[in-house]
N, C-alpha and C. Protein backbone atom coordinates (compact mmCIF):
# COMPACT_ATOMS: atom_id res chain seq x y z
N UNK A 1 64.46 87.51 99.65
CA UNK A 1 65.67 87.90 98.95
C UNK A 1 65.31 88.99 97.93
N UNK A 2 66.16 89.91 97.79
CA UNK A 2 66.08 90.68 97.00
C UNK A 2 66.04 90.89 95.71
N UNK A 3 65.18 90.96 94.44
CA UNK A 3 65.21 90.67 93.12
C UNK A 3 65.22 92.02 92.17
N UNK A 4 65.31 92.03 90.98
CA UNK A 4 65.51 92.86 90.36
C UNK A 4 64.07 93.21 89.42
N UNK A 5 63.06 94.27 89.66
CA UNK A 5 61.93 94.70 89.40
C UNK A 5 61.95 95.38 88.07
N UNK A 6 62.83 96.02 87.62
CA UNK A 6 63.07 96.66 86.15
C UNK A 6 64.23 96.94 86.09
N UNK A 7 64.28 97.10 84.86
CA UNK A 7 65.62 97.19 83.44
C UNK A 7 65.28 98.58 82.96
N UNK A 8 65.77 99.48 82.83
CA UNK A 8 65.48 100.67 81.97
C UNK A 8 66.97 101.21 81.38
N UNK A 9 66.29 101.58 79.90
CA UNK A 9 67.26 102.14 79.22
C UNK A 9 67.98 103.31 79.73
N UNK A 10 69.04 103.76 80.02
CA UNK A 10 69.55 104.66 80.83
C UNK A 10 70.64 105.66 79.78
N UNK A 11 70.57 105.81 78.59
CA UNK A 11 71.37 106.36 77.76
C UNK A 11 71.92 105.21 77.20
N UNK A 12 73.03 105.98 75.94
CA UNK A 12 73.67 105.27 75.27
C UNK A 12 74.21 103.62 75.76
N UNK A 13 73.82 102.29 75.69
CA UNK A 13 74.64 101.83 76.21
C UNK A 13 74.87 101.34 77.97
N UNK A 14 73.81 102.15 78.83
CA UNK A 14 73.24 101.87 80.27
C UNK A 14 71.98 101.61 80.48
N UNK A 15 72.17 100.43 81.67
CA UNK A 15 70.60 100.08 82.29
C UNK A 15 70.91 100.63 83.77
N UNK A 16 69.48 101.11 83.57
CA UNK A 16 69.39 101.51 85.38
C UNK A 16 68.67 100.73 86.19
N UNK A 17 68.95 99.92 86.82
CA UNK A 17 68.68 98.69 87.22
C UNK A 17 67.83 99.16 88.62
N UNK A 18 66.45 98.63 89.37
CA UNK A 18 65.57 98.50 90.42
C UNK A 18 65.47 97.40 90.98
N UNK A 19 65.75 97.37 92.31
CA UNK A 19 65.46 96.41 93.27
C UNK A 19 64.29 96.53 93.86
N UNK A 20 63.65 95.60 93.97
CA UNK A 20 62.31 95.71 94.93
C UNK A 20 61.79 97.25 94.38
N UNK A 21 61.44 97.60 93.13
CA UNK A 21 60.86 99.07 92.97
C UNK A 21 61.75 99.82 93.19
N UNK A 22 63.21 99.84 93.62
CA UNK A 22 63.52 101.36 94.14
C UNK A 22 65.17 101.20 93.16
N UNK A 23 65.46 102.52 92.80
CA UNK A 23 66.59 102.46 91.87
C UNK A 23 67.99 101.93 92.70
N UNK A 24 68.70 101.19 91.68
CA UNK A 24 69.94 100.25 92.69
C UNK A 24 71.36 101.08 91.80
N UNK A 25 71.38 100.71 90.79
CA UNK A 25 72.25 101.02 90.10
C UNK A 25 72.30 101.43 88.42
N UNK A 26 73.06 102.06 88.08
CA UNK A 26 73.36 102.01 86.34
C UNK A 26 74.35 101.16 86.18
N UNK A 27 74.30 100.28 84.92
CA UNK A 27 75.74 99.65 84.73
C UNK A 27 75.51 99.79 83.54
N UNK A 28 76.80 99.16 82.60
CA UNK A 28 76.73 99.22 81.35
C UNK A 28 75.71 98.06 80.71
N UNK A 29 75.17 98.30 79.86
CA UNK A 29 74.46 96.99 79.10
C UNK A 29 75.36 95.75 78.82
N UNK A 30 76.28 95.46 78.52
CA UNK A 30 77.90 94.42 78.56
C UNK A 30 77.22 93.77 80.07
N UNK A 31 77.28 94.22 80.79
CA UNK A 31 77.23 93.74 82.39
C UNK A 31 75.46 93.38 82.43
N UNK A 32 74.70 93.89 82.07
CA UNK A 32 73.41 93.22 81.70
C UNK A 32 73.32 91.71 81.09
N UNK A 33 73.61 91.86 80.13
CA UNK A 33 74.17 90.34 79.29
C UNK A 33 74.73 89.46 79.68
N UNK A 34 76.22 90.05 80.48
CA UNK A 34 77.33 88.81 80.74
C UNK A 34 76.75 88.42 82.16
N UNK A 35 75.95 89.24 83.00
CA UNK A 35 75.32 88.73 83.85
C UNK A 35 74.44 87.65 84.28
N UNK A 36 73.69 87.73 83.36
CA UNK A 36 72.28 87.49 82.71
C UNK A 36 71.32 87.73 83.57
N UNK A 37 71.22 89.34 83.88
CA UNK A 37 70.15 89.97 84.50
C UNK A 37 68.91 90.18 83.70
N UNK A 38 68.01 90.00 84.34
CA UNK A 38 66.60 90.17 83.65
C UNK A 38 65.37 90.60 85.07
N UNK A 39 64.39 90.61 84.32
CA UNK A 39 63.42 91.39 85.63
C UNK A 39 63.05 89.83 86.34
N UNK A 40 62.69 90.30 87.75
CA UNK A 40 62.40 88.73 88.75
C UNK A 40 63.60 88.13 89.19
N UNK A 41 65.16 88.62 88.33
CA UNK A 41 65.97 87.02 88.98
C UNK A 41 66.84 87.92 90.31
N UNK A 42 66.47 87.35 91.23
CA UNK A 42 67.14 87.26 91.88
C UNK A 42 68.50 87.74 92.34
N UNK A 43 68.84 88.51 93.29
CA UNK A 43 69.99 88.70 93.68
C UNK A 43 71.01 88.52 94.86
N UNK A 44 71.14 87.24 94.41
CA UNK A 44 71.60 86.30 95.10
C UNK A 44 73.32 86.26 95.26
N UNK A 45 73.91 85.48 96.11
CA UNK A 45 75.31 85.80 96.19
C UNK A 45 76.25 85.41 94.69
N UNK A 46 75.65 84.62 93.67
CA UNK A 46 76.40 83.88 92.86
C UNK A 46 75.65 84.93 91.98
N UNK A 47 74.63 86.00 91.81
CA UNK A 47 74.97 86.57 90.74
C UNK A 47 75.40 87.61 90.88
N UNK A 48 75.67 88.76 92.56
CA UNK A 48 76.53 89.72 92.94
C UNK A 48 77.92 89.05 92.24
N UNK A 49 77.91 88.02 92.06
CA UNK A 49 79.10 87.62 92.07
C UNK A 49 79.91 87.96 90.37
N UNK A 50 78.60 87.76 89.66
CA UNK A 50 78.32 87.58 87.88
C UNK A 50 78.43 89.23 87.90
N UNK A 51 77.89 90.37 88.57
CA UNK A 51 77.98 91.68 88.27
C UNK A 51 78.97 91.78 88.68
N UNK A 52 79.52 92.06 89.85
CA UNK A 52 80.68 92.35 89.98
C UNK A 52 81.89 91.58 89.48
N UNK A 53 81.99 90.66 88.80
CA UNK A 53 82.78 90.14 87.55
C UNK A 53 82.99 90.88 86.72
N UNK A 54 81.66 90.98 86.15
CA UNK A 54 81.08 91.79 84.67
C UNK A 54 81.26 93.28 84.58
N UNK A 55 81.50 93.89 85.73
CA UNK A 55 81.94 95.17 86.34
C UNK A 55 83.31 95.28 86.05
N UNK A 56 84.22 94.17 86.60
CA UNK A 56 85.48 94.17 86.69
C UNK A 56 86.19 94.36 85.08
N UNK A 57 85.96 93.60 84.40
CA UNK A 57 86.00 93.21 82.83
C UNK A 57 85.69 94.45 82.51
N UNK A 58 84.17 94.94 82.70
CA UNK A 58 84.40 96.26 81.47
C UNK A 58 85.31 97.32 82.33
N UNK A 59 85.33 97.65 83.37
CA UNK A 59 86.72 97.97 83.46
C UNK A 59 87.82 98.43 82.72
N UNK A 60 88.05 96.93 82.90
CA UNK A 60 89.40 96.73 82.18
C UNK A 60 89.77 96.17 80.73
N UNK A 61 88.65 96.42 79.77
CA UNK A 61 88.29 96.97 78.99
C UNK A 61 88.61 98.01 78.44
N UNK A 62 87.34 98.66 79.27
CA UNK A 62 87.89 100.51 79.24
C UNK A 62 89.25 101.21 78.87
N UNK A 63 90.01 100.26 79.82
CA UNK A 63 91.35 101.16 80.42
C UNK A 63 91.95 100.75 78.96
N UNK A 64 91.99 99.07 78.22
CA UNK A 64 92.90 98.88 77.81
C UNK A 64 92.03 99.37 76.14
N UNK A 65 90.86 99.94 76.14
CA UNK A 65 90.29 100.16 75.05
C UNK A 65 90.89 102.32 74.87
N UNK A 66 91.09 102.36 75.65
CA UNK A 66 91.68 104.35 75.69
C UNK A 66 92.88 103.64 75.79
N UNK A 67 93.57 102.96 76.44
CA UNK A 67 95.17 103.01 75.72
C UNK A 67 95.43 103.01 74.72
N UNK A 68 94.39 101.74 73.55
CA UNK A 68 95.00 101.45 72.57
C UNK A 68 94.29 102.24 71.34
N UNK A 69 93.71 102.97 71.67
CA UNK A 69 93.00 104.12 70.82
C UNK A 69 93.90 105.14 70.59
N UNK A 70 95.04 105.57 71.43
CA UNK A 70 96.07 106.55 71.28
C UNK A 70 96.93 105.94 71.16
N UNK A 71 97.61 104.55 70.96
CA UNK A 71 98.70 104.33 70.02
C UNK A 71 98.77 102.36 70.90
N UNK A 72 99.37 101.81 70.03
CA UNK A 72 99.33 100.16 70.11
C UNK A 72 100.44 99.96 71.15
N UNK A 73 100.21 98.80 71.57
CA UNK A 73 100.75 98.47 73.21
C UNK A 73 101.35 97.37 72.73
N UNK A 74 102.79 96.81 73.60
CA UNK A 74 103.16 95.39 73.53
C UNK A 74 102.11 94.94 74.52
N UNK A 75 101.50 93.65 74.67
CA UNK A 75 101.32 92.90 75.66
C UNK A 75 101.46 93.08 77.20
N UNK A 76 103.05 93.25 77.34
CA UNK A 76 103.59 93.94 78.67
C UNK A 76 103.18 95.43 78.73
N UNK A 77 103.24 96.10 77.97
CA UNK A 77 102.46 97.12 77.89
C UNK A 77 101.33 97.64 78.52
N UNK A 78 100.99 96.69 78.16
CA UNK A 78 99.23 96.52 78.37
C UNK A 78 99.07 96.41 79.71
N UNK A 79 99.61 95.14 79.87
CA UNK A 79 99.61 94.74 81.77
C UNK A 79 99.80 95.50 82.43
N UNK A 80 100.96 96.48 82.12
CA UNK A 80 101.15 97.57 83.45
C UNK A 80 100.16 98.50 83.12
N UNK A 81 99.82 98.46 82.05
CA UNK A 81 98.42 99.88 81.89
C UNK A 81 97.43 99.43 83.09
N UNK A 82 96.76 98.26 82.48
CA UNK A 82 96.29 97.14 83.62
C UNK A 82 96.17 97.19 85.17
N UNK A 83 97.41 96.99 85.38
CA UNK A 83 97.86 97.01 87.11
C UNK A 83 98.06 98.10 87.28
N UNK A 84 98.72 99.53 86.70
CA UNK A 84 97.99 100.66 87.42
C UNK A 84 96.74 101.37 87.37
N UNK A 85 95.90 101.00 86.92
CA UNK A 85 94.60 101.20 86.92
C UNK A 85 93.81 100.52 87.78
N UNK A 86 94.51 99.60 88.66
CA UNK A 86 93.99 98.81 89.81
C UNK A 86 93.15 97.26 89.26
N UNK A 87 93.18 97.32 88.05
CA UNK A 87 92.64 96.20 87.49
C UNK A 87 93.30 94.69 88.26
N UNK A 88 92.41 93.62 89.04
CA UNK A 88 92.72 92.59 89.30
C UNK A 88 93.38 91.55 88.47
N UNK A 89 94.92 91.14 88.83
CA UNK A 89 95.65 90.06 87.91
C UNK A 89 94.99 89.39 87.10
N UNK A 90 93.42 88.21 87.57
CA UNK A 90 92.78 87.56 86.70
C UNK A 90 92.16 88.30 85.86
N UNK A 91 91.32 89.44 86.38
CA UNK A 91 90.50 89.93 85.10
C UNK A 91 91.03 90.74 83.76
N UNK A 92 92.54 90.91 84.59
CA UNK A 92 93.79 91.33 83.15
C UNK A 92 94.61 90.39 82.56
N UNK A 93 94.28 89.51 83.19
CA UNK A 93 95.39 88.65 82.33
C UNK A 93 93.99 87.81 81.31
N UNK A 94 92.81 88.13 81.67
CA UNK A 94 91.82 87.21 80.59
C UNK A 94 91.09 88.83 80.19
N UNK A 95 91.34 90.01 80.21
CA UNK A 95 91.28 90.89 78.80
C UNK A 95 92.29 90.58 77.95
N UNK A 96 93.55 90.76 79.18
CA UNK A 96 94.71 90.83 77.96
C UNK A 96 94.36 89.72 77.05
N UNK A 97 94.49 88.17 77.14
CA UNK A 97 94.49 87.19 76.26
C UNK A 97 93.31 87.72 74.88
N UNK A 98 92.28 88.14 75.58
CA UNK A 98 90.96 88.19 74.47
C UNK A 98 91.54 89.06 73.51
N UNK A 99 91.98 90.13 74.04
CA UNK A 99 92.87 91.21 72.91
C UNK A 99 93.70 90.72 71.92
N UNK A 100 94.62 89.64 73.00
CA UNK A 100 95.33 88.88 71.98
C UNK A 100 94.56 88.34 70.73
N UNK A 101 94.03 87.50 71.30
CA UNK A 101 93.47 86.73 70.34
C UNK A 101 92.60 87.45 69.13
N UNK A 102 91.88 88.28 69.61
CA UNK A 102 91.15 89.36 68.29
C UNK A 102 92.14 89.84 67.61
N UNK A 103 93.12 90.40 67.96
CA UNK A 103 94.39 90.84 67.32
C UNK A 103 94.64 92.13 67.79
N UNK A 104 93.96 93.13 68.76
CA UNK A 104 94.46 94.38 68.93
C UNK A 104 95.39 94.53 69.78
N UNK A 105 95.95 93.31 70.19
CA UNK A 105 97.42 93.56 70.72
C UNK A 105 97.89 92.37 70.26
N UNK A 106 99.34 92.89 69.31
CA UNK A 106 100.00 91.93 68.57
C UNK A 106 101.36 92.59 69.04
N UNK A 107 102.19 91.68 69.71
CA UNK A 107 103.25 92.30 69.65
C UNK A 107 104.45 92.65 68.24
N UNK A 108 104.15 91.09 67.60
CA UNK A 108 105.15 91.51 66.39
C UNK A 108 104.63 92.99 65.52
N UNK A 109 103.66 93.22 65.35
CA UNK A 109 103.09 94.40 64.47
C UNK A 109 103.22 95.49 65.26
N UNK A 110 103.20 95.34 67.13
CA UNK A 110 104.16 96.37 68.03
C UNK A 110 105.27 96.81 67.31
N UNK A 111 106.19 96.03 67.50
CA UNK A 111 107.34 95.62 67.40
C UNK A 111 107.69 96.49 65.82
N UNK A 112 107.06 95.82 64.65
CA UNK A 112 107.59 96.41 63.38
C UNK A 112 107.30 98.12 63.51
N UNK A 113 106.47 98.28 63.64
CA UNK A 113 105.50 99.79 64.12
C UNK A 113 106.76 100.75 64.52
N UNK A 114 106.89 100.21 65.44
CA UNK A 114 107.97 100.76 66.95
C UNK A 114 109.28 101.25 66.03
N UNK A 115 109.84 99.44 65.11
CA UNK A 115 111.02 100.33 64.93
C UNK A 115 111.31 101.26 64.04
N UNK A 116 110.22 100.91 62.94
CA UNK A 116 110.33 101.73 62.00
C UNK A 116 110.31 103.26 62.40
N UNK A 117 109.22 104.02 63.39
CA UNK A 117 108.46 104.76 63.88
C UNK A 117 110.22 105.84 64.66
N UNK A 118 110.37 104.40 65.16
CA UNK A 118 112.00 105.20 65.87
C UNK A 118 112.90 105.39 64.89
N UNK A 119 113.19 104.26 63.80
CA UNK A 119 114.34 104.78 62.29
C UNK A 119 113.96 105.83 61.81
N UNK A 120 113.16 106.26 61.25
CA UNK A 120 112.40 107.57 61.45
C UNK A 120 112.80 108.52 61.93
N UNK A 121 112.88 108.28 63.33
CA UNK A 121 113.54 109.96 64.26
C UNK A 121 114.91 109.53 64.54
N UNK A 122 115.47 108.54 63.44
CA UNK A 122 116.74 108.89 63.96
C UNK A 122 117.75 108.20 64.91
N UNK A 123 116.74 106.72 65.02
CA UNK A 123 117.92 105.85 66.52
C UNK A 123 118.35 104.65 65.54
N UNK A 124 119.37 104.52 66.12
CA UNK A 124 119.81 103.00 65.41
C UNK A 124 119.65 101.94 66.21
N UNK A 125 119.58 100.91 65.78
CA UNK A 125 119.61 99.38 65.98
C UNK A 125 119.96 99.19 67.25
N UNK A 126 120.64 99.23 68.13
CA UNK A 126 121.19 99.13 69.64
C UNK A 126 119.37 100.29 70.06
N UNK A 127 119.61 101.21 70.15
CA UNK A 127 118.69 101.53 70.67
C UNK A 127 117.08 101.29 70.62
N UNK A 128 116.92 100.88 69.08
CA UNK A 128 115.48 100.56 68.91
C UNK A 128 116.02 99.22 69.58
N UNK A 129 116.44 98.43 69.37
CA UNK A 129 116.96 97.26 70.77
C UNK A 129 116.33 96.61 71.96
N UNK A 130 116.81 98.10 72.65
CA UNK A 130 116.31 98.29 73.80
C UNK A 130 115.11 98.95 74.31
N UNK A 131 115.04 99.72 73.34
CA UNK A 131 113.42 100.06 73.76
C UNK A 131 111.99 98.90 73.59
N UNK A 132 112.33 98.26 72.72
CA UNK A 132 111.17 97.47 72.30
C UNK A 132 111.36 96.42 73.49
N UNK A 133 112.69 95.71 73.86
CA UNK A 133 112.94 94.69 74.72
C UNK A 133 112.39 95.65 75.94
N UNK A 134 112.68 97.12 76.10
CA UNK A 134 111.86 97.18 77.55
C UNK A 134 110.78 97.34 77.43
N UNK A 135 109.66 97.27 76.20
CA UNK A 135 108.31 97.23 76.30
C UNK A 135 108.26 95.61 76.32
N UNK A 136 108.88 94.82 76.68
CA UNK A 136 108.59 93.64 77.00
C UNK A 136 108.42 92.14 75.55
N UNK A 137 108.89 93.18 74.34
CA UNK A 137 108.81 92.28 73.04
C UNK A 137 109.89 91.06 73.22
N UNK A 138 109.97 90.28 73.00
CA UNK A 138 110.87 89.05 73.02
C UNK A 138 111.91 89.35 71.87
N UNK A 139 113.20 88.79 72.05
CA UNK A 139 114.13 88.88 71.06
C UNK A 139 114.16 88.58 69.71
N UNK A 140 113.50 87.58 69.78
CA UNK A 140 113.42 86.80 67.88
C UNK A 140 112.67 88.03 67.27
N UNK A 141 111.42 88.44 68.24
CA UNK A 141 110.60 89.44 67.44
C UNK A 141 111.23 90.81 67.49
N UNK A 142 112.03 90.90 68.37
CA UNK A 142 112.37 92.75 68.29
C UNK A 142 113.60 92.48 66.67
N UNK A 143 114.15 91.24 66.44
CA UNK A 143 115.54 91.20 65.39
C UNK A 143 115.01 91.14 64.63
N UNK A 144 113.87 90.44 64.10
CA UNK A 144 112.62 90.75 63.23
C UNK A 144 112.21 91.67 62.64
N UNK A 145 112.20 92.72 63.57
CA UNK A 145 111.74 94.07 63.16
C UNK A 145 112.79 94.92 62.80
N UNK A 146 113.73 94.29 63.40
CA UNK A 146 115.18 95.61 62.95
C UNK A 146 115.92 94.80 61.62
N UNK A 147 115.47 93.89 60.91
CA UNK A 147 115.91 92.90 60.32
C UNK A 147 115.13 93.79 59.06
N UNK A 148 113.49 94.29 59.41
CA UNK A 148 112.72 94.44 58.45
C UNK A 148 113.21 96.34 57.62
N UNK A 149 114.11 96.62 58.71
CA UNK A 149 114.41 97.91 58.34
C UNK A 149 115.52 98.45 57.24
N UNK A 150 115.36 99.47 56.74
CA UNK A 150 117.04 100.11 55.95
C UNK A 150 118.35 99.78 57.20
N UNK A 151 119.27 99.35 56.06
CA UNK A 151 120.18 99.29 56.95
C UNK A 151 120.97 100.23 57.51
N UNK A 152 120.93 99.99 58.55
CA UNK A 152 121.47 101.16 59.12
C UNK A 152 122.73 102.19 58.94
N UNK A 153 123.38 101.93 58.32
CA UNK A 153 124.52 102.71 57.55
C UNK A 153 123.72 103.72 56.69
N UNK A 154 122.70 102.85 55.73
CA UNK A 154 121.81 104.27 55.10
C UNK A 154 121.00 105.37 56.20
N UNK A 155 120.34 104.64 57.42
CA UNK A 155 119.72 105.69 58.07
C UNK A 155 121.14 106.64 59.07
N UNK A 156 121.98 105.56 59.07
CA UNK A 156 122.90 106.75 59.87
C UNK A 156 123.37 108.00 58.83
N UNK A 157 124.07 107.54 56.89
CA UNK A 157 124.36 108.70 56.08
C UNK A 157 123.10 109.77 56.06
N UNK A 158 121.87 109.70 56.09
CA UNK A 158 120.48 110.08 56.09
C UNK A 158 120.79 110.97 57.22
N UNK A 159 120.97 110.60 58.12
CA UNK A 159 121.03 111.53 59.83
C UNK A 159 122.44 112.38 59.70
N UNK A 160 123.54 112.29 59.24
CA UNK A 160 124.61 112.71 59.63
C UNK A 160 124.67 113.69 57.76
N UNK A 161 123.73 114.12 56.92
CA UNK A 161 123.84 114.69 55.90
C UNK A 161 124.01 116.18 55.95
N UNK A 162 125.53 116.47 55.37
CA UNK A 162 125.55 118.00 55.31
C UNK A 162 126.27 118.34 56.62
N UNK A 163 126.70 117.14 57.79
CA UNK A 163 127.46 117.32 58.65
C UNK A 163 129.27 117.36 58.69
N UNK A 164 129.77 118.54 58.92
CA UNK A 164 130.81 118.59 58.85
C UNK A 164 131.77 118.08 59.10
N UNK A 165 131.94 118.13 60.68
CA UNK A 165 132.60 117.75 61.48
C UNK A 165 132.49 115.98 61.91
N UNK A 166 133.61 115.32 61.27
CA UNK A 166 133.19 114.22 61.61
C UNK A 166 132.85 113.67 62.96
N UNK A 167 134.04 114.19 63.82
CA UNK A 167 133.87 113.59 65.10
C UNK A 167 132.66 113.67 65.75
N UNK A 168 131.82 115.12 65.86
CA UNK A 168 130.52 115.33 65.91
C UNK A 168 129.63 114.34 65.41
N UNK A 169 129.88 114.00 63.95
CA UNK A 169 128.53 112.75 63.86
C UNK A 169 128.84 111.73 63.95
N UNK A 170 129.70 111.64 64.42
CA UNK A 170 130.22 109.99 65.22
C UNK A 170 129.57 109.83 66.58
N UNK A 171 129.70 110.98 67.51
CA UNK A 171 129.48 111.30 68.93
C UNK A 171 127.90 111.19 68.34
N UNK A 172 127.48 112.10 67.68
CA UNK A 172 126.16 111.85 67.41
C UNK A 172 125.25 110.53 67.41
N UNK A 173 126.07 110.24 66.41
CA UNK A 173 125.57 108.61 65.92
C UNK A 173 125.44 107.78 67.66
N UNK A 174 126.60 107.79 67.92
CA UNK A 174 127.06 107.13 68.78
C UNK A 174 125.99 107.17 69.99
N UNK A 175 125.38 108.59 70.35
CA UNK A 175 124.25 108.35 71.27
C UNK A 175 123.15 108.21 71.29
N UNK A 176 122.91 107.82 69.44
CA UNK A 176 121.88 107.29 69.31
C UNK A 176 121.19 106.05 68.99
N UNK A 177 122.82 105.51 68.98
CA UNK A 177 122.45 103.69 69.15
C UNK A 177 123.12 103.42 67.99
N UNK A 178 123.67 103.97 67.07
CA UNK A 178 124.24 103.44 66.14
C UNK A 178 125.58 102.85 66.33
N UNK A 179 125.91 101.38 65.74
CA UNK A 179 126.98 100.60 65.70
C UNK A 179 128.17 101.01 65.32
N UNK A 180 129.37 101.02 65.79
CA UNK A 180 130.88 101.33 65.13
C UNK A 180 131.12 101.13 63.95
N UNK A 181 130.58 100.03 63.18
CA UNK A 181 130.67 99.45 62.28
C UNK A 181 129.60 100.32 61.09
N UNK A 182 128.10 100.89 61.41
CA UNK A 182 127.71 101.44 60.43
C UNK A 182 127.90 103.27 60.85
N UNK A 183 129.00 103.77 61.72
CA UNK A 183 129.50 104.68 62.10
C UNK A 183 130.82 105.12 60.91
N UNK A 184 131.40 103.82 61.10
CA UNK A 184 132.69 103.97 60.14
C UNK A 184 132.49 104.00 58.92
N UNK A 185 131.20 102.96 58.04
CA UNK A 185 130.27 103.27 56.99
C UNK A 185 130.11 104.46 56.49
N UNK A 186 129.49 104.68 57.33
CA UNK A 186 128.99 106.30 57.13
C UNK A 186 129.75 107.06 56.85
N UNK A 187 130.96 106.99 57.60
CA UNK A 187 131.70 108.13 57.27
C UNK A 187 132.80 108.23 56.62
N UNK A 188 133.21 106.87 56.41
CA UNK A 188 134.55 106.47 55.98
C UNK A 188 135.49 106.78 56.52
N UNK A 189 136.65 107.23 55.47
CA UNK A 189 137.98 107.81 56.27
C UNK A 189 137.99 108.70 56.57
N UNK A 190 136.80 109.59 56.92
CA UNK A 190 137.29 110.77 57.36
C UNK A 190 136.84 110.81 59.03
N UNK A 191 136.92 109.51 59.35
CA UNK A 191 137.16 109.88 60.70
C UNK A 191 138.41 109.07 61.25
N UNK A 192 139.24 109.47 62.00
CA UNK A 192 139.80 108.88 62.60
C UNK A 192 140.24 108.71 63.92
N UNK A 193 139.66 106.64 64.20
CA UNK A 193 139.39 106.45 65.33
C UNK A 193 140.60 106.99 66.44
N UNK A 194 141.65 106.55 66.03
CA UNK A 194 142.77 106.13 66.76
C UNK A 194 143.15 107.68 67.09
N UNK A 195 142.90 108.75 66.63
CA UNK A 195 143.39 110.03 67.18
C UNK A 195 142.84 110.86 68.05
């Protein structure tokens, strides 16, 4: 059977791994460890089995470590990052959890992030809404976050400042998720619905 003859440092972070004397592979050092490759053991079907595990994981790792380096993911988020990257259901659904659990994917801190991030440019409440519910945040937590914001009558007077024409920042408002109710706020009587 075939065993593993040397370990060599291979750059930052890689071993270049020898079978019987002759070079087999580089992997990451992560996959050295979680393996538990060492010189002499054996490569046998149950520890092809431990590398190519340990393969799979940093992986998907990887993928979900460059997603969340350019901006924070819901959970669901994550998964589809996950599954199109070809990452296998089990070995994403036990990154995803580990993430969870360390904390670099939190959805409520998604969630607050998100809406504020969108009050900001300008959407109201119906729409930050729906965006967060289609990144997959649950309801208690997306009302949470829109709960944690200015109310929206102030971000709609804020958006509609120096605007003339009422009907315009009604229509405005209006396609950007803002409510009838902090529409009419905003503007008072000078719009009128009924005409």
């Amino acid at each position: 059977m075939a065993a593993l003859t040397a370990l060599r440092e291979a750059g930052p972070g890689r071993v270049a791994l020898e079978v019987d004397g002759r070079p087999w592979r580089t992997v990451p050092a992560a996959v050295v460890a979680g393996a538990g490759l060492a010189e002499g053991v054996e490569l046998d079907r149950p520890t092809l089995r431990r590398v190519r595990s340990e393969l799979a994981r940093g992986k998907a790792l990887g993928v979900a470590g460059r997603a969340l380096a350019r901006r924070d993911l819901s959970t669901q988020e994550l998964a589809g990052r996950l599954a199109r990257a070809g990452v296998a259901p089990a070995v994403a659904e036990e990154v995803r959890e580990g993430l969870v659990a360390a904390g670099a994917v939190d959805d409520e801190r998604y969630a607050r992030t998100a809406a504020e991030s969108l009050a900001r440019r300008g959407w109201g409440d119906a729409a930050i809404e729906a965006r967060l519910q289609g990144a997959g945040v649950g309801r208690e937590t997306v009302r949470e976050a829109i709960a944690g914001l200015d109310p929206e009558a102030e971000r709609a007077r804020a958006l509609t400042a120096g605007e003339r024409d009422p009907r315009r920042a009604a229509a405005r408002l209006g396609r950007r998720g803002f409510s009838r109710e902090s529409v009419e706020e905003c503007l008072g009587g000078a719009l009128d619905w009924d005409a």
